[in-house]
Protein backbone atom coordinates (compact mmCIF):
# COMPACT_ATOMS: atom_id res chain seq x y z
CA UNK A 1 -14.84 -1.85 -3.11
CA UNK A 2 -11.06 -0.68 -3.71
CA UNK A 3 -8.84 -2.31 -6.18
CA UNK A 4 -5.93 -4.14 -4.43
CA UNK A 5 -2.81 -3.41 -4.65
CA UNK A 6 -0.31 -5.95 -6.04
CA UNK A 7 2.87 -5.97 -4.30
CA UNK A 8 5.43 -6.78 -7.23
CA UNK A 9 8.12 -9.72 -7.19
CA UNK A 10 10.94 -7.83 -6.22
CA UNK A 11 10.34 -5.40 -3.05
CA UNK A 12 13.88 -4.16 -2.60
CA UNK A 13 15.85 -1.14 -1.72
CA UNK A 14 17.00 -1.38 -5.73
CA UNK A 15 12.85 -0.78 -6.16
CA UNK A 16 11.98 1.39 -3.63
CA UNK A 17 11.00 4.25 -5.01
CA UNK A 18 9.17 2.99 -7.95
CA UNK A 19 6.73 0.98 -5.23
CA UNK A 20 6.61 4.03 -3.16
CA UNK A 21 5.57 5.86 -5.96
CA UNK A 22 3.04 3.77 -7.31
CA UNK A 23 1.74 2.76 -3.74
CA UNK A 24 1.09 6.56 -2.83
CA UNK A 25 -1.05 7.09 -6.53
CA UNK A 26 -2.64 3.72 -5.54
CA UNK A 27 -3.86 4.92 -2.35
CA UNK A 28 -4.58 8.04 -3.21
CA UNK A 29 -7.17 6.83 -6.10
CA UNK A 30 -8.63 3.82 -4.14
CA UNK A 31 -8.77 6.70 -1.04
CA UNK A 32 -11.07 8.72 -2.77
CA UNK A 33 -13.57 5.74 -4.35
CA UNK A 34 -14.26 4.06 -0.61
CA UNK A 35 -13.87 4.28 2.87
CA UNK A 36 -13.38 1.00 3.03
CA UNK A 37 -10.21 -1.05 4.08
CA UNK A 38 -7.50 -0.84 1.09
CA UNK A 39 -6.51 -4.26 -0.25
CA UNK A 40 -2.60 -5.07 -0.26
CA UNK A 41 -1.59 -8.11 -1.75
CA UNK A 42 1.98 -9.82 -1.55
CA UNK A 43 0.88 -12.97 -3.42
CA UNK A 44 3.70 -12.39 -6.03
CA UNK A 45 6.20 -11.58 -3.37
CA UNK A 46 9.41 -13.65 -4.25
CA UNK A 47 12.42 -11.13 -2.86
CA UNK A 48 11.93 -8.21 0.20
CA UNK A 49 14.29 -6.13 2.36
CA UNK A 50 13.96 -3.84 5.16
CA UNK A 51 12.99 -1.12 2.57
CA UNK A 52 10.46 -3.18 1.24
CA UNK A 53 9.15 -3.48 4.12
CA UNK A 54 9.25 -0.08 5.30
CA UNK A 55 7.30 0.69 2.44
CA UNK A 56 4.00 -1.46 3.42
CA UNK A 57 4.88 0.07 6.72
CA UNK A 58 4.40 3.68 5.71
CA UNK A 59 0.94 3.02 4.93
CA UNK A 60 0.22 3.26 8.31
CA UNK A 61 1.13 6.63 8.49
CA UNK A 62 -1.53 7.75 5.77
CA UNK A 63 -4.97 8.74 5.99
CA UNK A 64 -6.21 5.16 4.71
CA UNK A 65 -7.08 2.03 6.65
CA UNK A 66 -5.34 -0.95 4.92
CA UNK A 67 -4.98 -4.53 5.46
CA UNK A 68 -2.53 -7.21 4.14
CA UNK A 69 -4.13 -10.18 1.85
CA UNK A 70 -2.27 -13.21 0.33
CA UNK A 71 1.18 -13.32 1.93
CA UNK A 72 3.14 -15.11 -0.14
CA UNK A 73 6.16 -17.64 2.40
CA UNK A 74 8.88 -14.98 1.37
CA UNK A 75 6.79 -11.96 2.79
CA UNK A 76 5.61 -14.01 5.78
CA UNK A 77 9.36 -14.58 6.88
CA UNK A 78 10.43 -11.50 6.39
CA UNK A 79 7.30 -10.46 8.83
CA UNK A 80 8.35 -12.76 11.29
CA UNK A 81 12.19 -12.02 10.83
CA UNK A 82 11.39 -8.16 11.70
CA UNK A 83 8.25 -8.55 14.06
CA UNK A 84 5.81 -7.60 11.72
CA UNK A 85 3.89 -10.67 13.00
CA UNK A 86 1.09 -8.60 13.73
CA UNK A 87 -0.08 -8.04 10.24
CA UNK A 88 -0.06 -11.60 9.35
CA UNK A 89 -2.36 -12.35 12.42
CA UNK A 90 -4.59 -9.58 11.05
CA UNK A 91 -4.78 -11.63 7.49
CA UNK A 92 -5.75 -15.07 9.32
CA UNK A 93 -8.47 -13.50 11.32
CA UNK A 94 -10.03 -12.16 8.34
CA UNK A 95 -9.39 -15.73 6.35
């Protein structure tokens, strides 16, 4: 079972590459311990952008299968805002 990853507080342009970086060791690590699913939560999620979301985005474009967990209301807007519904109605089928 992977480790998921905590989305921090603050998923902004201004943070961008600091996520980015510590998504890709993330998923790289988990990646090589299961074949399972990888775990993303955005519990904590209090402030996103477009590059914050482009980041969760670009996951899709690895190697690893990943699902969302734990939207928090600020992360499920911003979903809906940019018509990234999909993922949350991946996260209540699996609830």
């Amino acid at each position: 079972m992977s480790t998921p990853f905590e989305l921090p507080a603050e998923m902004t342009i201004y943070s961008a590459v600091e996520i980015r970086d510590a998504l890709l060791a993330w998923v790289t690590e988990q990646g090589a311990k299961t074949s399972k699913a990888l775990e993303v939560s955005a519990e904590n999620v209090s402030e996103i952008d477009g590059a914050g979301l482009q980041l969760v985005a670009a996951l899709s474009n690895t190697d690893q299968h990943w699902q969302l967990v734990k939207p928090s209301p600020v992360f499920v807007d911003a979903c809906h805002a940019l018509g990234l519904s999909a993922w949350l109605d991946k996260v209540q089928a699996n609830a």
